[in-house]
PDB file of N, CA and C in Angstrom:
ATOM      1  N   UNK A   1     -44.623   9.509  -9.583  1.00  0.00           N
ATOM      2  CA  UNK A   1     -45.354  10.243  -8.577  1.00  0.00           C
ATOM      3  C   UNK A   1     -44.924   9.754  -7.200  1.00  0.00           C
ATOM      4  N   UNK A   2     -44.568  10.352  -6.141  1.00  0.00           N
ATOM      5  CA  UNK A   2     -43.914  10.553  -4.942  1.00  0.00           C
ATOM      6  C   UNK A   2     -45.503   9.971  -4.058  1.00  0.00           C
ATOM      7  N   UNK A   3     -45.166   9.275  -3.291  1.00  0.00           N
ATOM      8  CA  UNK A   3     -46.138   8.438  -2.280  1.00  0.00           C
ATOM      9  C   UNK A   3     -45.666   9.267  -1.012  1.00  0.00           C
ATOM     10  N   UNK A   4     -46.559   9.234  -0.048  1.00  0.00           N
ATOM     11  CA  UNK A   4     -47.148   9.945   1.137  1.00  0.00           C
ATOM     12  C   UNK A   4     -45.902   9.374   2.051  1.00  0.00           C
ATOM     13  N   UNK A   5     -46.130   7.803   1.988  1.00  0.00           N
ATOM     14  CA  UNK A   5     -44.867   7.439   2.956  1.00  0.00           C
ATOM     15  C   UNK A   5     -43.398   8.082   2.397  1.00  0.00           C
ATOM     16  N   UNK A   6     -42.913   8.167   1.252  1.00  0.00           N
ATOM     17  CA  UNK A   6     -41.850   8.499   0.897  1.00  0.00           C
ATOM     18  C   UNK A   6     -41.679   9.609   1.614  1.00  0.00           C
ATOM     19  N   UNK A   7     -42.343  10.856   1.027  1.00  0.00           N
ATOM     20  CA  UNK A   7     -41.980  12.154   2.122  1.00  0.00           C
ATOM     21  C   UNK A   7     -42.210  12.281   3.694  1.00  0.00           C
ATOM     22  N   UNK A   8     -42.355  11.460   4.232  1.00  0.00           N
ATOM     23  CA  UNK A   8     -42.895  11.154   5.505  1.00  0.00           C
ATOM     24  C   UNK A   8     -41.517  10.357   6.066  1.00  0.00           C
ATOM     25  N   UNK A   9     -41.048   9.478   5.322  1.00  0.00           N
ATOM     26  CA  UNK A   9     -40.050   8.771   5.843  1.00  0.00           C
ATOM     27  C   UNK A   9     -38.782   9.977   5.227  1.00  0.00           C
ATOM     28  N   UNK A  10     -38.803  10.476   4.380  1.00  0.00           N
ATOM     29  CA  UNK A  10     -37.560  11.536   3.920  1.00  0.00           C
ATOM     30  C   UNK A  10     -37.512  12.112   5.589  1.00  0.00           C
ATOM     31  N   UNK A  11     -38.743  12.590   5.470  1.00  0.00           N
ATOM     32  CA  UNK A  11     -38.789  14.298   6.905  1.00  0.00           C
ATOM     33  C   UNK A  11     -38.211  13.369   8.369  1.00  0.00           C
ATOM     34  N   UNK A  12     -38.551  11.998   8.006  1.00  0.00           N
ATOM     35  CA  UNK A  12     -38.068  11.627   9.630  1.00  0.00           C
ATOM     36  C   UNK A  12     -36.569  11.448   9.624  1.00  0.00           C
ATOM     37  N   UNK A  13     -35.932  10.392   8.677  1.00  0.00           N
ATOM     38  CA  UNK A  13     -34.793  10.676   7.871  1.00  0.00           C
ATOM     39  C   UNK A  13     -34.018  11.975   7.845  1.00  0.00           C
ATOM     40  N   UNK A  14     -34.393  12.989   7.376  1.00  0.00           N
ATOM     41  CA  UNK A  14     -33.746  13.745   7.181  1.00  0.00           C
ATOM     42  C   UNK A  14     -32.715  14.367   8.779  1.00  0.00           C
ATOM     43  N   UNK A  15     -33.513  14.704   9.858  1.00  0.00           N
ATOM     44  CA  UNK A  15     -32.482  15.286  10.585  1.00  0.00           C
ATOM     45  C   UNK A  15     -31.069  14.355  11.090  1.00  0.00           C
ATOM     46  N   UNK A  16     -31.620  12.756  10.879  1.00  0.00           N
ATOM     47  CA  UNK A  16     -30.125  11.550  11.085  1.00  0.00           C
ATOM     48  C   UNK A  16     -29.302  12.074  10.043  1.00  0.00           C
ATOM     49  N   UNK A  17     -29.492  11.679   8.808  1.00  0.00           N
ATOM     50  CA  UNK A  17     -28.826  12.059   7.617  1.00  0.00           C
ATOM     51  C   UNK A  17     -28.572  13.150   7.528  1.00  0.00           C
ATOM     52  N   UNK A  18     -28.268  14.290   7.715  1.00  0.00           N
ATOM     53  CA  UNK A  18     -27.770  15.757   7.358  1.00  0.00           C
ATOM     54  C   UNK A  18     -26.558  15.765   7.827  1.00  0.00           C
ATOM     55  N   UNK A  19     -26.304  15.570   9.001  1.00  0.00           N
ATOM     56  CA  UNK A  19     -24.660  15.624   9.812  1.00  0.00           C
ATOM     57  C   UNK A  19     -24.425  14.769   9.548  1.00  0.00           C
ATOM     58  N   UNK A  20     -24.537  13.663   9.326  1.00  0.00           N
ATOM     59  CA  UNK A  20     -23.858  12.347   8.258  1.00  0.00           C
ATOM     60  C   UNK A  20     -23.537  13.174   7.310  1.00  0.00           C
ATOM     61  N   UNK A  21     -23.889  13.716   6.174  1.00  0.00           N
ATOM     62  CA  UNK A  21     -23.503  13.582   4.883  1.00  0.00           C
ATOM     63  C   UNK A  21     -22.432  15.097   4.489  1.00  0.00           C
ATOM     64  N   UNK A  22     -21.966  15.666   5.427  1.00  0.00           N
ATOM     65  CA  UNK A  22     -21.063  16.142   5.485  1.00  0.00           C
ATOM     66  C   UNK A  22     -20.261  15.778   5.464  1.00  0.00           C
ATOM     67  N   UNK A  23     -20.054  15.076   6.719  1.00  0.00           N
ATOM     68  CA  UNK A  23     -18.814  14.335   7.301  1.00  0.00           C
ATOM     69  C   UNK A  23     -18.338  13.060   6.242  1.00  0.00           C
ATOM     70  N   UNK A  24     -18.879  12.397   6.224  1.00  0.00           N
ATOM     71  CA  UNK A  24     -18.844  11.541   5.167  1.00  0.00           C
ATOM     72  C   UNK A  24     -18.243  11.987   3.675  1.00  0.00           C
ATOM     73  N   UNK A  25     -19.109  13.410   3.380  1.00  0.00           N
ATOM     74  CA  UNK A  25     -18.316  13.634   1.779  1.00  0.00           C
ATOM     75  C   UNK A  25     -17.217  14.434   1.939  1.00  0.00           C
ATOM     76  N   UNK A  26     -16.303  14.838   3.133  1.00  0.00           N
ATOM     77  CA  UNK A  26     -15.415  15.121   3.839  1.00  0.00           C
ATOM     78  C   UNK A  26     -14.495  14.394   3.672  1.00  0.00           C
ATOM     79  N   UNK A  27     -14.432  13.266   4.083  1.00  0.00           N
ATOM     80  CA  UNK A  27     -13.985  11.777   4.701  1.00  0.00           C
ATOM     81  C   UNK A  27     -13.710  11.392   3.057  1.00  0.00           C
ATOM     82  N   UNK A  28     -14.881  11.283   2.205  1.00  0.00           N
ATOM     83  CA  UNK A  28     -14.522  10.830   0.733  1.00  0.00           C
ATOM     84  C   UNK A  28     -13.583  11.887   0.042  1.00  0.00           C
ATOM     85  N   UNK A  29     -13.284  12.913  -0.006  1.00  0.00           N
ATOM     86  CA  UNK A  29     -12.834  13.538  -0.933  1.00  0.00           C
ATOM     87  C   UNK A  29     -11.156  13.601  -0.205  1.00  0.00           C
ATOM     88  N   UNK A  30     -10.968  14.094   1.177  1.00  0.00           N
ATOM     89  CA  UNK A  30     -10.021  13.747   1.463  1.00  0.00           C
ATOM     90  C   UNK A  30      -9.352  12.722   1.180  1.00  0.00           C
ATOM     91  N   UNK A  31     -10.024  11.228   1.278  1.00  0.00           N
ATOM     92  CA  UNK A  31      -9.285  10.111   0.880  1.00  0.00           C
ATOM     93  C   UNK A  31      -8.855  10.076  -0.612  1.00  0.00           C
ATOM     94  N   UNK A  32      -9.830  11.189  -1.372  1.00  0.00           N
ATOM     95  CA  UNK A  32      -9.725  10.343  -2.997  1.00  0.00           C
ATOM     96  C   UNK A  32      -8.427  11.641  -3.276  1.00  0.00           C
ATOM     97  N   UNK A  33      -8.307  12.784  -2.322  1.00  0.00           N
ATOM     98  CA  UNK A  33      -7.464  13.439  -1.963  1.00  0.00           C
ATOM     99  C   UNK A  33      -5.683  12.918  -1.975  1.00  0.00           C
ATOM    100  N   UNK A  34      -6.013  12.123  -0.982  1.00  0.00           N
ATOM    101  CA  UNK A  34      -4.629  11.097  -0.682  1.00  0.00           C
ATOM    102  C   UNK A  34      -4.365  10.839  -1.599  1.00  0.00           C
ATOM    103  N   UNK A  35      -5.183   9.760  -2.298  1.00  0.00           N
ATOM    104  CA  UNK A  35      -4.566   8.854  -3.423  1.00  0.00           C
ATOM    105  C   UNK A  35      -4.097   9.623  -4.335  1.00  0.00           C
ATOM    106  N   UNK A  36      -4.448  10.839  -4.765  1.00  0.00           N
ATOM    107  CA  UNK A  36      -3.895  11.342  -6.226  1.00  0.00           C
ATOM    108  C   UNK A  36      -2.446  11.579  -5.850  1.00  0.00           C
ATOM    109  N   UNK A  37      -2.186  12.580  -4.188  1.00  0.00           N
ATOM    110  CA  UNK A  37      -0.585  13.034  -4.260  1.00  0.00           C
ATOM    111  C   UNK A  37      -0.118  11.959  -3.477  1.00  0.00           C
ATOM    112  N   UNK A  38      -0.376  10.859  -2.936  1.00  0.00           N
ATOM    113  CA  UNK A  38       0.578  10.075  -2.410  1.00  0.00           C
ATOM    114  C   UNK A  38       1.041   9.075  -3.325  1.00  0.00           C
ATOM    115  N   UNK A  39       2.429   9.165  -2.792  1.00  0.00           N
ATOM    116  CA  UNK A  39       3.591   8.640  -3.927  1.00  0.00           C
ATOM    117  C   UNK A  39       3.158   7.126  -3.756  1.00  0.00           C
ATOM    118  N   UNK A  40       3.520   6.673  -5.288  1.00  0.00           N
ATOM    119  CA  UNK A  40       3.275   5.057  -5.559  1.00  0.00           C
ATOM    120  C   UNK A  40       4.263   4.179  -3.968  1.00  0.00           C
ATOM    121  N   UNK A  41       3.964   2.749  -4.246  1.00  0.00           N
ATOM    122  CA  UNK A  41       4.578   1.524  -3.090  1.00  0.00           C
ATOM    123  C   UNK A  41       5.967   2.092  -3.493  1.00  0.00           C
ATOM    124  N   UNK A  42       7.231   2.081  -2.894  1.00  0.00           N
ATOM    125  CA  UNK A  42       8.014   1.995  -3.173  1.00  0.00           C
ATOM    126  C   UNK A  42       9.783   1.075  -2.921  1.00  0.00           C
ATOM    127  N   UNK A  43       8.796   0.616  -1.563  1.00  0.00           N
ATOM    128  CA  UNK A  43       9.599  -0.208  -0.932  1.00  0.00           C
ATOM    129  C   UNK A  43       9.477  -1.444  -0.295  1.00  0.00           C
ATOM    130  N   UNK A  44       9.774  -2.841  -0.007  1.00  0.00           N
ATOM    131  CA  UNK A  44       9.493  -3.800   0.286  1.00  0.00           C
ATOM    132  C   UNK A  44       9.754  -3.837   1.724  1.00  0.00           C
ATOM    133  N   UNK A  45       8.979  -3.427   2.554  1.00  0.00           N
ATOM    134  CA  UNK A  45       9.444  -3.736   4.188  1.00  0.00           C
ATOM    135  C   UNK A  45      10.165  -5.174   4.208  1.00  0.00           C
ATOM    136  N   UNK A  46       9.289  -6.315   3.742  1.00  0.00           N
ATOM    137  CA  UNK A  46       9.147  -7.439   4.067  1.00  0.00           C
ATOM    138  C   UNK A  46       9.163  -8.212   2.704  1.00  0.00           C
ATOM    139  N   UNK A  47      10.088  -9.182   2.701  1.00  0.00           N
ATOM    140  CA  UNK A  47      10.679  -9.991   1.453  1.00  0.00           C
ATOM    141  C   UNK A  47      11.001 -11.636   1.547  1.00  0.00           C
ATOM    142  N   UNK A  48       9.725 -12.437   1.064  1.00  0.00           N
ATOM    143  CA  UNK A  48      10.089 -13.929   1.104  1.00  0.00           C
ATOM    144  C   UNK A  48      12.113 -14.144   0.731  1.00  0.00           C
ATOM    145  N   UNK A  49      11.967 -14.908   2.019  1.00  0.00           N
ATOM    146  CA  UNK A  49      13.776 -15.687   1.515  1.00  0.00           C
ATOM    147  C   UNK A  49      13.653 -16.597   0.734  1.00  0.00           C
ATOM    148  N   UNK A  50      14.361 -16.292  -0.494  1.00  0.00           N
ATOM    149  CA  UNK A  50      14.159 -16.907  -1.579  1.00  0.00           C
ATOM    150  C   UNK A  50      15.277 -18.192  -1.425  1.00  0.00           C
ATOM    151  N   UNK A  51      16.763 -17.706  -0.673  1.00  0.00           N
ATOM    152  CA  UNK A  51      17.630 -18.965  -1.288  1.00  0.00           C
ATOM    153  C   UNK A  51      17.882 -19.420   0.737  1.00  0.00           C
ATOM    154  N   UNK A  52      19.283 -19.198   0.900  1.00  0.00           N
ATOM    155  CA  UNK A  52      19.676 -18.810   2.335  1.00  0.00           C
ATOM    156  C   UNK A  52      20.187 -17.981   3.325  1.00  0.00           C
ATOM    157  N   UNK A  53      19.757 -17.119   2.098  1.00  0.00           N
ATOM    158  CA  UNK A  53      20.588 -15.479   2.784  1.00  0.00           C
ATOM    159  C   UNK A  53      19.233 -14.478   2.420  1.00  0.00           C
ATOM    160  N   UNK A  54      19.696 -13.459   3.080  1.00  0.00           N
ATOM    161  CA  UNK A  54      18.864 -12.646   3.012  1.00  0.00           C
ATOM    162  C   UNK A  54      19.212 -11.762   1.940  1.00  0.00           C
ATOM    163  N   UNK A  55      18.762 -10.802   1.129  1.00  0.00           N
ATOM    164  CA  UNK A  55      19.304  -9.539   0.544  1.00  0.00           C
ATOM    165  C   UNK A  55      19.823  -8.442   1.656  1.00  0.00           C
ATOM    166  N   UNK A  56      21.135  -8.065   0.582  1.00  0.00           N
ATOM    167  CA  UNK A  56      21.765  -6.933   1.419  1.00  0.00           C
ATOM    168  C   UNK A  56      20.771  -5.852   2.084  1.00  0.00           C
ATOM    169  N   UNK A  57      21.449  -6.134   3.042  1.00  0.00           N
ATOM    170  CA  UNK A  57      20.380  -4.689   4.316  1.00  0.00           C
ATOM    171  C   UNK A  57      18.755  -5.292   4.800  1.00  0.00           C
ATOM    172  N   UNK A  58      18.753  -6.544   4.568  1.00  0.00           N
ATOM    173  CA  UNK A  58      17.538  -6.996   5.353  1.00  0.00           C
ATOM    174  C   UNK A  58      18.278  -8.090   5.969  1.00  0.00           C
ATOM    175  N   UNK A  59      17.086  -8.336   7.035  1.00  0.00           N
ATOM    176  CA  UNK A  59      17.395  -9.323   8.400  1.00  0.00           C
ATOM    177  C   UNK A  59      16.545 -10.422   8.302  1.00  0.00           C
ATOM    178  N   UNK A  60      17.042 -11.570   8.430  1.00  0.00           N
ATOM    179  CA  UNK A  60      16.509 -12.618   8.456  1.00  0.00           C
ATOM    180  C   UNK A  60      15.466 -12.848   9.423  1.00  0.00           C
ATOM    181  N   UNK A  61      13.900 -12.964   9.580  1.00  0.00           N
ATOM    182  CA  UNK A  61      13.044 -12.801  10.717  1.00  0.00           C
ATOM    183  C   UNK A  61      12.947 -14.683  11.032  1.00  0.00           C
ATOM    184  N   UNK A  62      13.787 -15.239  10.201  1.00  0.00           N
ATOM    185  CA  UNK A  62      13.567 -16.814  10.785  1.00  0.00           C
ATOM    186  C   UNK A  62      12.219 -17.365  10.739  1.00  0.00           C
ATOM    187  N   UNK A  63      11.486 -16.875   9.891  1.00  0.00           N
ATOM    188  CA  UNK A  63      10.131 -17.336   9.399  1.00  0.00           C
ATOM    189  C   UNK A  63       9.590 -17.541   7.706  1.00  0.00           C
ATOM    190  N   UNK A  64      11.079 -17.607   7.194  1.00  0.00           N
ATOM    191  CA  UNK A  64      11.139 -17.805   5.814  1.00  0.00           C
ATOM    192  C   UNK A  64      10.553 -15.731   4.815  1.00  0.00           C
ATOM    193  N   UNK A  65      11.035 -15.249   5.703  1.00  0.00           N
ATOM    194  CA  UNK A  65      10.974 -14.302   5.189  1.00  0.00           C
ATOM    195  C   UNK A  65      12.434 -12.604   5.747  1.00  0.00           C
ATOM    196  N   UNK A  66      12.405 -11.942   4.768  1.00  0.00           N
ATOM    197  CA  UNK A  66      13.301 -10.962   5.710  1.00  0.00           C
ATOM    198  C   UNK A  66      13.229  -9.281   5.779  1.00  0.00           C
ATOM    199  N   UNK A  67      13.524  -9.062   6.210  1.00  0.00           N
ATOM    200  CA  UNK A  67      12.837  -7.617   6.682  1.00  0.00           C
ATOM    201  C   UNK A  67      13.728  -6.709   7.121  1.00  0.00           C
ATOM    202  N   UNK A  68      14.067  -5.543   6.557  1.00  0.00           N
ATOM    203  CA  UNK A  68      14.864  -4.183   5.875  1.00  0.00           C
ATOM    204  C   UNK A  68      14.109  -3.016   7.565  1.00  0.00           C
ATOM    205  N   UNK A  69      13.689  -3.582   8.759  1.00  0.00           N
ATOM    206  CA  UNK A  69      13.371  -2.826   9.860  1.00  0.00           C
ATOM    207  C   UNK A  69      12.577  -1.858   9.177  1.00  0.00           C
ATOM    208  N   UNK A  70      12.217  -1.299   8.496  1.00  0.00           N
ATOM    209  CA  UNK A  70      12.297  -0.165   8.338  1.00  0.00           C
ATOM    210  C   UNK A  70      13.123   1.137   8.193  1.00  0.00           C
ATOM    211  N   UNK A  71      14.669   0.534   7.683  1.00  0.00           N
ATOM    212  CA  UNK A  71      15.642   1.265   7.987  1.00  0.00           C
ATOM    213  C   UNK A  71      16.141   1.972   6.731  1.00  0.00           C
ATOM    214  N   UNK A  72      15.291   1.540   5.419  1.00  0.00           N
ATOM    215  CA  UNK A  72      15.877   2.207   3.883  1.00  0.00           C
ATOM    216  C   UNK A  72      14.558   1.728   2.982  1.00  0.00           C
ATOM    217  N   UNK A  73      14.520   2.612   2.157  1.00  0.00           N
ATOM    218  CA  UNK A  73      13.135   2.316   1.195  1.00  0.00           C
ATOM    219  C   UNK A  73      14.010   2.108  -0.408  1.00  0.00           C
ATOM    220  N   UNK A  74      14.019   0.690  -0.545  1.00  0.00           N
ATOM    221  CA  UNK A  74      14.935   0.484  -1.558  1.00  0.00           C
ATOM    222  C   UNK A  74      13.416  -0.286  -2.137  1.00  0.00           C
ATOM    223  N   UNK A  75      13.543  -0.573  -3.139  1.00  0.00           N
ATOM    224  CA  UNK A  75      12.222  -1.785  -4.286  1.00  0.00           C
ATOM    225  C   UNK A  75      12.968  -2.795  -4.540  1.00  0.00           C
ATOM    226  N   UNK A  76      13.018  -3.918  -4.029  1.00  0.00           N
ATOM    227  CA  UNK A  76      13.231  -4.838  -4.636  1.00  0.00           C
ATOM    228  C   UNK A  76      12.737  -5.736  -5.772  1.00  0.00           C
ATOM    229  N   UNK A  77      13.375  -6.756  -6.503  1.00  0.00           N
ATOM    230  CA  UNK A  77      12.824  -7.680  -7.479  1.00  0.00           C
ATOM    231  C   UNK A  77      13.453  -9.207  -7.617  1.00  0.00           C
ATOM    232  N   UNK A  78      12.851 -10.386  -7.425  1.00  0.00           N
ATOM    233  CA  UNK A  78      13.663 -11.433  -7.742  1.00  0.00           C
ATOM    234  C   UNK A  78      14.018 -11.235  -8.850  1.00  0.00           C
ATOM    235  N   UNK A  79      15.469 -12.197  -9.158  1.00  0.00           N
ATOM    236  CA  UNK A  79      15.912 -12.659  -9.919  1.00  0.00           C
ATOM    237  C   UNK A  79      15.888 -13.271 -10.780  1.00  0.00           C
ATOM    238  N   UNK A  80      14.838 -14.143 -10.178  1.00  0.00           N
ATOM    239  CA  UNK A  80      14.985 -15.869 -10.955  1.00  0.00           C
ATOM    240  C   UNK A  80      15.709 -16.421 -11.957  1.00  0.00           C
ATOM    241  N   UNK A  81      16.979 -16.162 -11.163  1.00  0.00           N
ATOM    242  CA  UNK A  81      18.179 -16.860 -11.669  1.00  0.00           C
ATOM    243  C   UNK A  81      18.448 -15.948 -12.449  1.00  0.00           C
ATOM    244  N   UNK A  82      18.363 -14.978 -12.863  1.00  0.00           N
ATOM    245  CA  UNK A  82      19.092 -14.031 -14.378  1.00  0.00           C
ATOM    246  C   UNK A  82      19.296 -12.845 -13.810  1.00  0.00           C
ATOM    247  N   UNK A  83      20.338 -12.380 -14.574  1.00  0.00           N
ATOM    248  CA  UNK A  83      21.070 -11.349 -14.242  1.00  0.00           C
ATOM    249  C   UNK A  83      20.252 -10.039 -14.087  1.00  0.00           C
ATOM    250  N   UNK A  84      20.663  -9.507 -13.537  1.00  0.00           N
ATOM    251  CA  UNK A  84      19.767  -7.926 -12.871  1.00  0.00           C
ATOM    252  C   UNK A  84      19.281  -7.040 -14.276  1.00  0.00           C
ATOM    253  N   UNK A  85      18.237  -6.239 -14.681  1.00  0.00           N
ATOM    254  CA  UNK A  85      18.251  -5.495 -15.739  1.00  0.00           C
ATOM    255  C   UNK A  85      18.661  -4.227 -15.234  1.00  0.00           C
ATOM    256  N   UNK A  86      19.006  -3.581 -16.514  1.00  0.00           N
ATOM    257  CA  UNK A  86      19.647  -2.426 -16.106  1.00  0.00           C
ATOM    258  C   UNK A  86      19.283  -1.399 -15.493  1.00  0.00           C
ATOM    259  N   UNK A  87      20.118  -0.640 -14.643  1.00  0.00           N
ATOM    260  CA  UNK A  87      19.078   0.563 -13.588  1.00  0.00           C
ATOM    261  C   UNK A  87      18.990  -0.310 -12.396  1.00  0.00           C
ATOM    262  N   UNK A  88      19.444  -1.645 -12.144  1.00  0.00           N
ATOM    263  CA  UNK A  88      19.077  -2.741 -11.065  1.00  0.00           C
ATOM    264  C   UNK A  88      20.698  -2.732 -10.757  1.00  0.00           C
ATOM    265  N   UNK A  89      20.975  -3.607  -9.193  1.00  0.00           N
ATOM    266  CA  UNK A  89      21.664  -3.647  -9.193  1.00  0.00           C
ATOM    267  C   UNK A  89      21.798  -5.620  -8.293  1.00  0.00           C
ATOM    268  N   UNK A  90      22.570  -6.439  -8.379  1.00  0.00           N
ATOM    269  CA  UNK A  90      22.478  -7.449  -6.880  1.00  0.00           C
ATOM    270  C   UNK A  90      22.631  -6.966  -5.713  1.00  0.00           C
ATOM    271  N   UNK A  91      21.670  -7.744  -4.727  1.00  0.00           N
ATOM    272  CA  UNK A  91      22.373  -7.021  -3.700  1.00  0.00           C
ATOM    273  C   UNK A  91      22.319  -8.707  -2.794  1.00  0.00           C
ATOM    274  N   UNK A  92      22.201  -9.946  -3.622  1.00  0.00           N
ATOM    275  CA  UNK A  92      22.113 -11.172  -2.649  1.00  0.00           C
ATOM    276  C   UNK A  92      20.490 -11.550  -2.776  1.00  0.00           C
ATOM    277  N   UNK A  93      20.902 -12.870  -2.088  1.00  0.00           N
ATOM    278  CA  UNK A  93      19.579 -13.133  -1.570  1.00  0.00           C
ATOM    279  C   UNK A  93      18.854 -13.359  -2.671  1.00  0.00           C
ATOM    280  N   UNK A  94      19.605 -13.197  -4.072  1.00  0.00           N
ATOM    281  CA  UNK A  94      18.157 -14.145  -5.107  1.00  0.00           C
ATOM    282  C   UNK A  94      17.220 -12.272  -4.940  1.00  0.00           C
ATOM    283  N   UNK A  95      18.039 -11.098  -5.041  1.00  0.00           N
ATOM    284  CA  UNK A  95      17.134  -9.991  -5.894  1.00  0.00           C
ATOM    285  C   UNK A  95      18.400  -9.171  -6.040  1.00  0.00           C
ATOM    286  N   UNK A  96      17.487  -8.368  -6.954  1.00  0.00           N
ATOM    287  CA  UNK A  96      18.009  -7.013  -7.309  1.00  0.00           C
ATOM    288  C   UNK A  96      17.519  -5.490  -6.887  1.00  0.00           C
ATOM    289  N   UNK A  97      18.187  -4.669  -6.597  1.00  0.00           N
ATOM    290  CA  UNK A  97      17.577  -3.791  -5.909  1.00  0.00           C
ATOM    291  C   UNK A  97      17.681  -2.615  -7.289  1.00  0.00           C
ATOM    292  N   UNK A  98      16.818  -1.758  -6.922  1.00  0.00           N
ATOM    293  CA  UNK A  98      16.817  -0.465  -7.958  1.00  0.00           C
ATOM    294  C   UNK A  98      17.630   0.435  -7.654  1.00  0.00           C
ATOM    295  N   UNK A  99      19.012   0.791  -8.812  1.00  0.00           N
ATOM    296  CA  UNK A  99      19.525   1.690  -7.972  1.00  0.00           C
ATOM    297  C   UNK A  99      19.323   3.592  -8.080  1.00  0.00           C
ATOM    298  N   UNK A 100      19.562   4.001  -7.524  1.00  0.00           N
ATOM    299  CA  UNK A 100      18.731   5.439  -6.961  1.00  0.00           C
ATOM    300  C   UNK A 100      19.246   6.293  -7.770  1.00  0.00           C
TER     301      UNK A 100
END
């Protein structure tokens, strides 16, 4: 059974909350929107330096890490020490890159 304050606090409530809850389930569906068609991670901007070089086509940022500018969306993968699996290729630097 519904108490006096409940509908009393709904009716005062209610005119804040109405233009909220548009916008808001707007805001949610768009986002849950995004996620279904936007394409998986696919590229490593930014890649710990693993040995003393960088991997091919990234730049050494001199902070123990190296970074591809933003100039190619390749996936990288360490190595750790073993040879690339297949569909991979070396490209230095202690990884393998995926090739396209």
């Amino acid at each position: 059974m519904r108490h006096a304050e409940d509908n009393v606090l709904s009716f005062l409530l209610r005119p804040v909350l109405r233009p909220l809850l548009p916008r808001s389930l707007a805001t949610l569906l768009a986002c849950s929107g995004l996620a279904l068609i936007a394409p998986p991670a696919m590229a490593q901007k930014v890649v710990p330096k693993i040995g003393t070089i960088c991997p091919l086509g990234y730049v050494d940022l001199f902070n123990g890490k190296c970074s591809n500018l933003g100039a190619f969306n390749y996936t990288v993968t360490p190595t750790n020490g073993k040879a690339c699996l297949e569909g991979w290729m070396n490209v230095g630097g202690g990884y393998c890159r995926r090739k396209n």
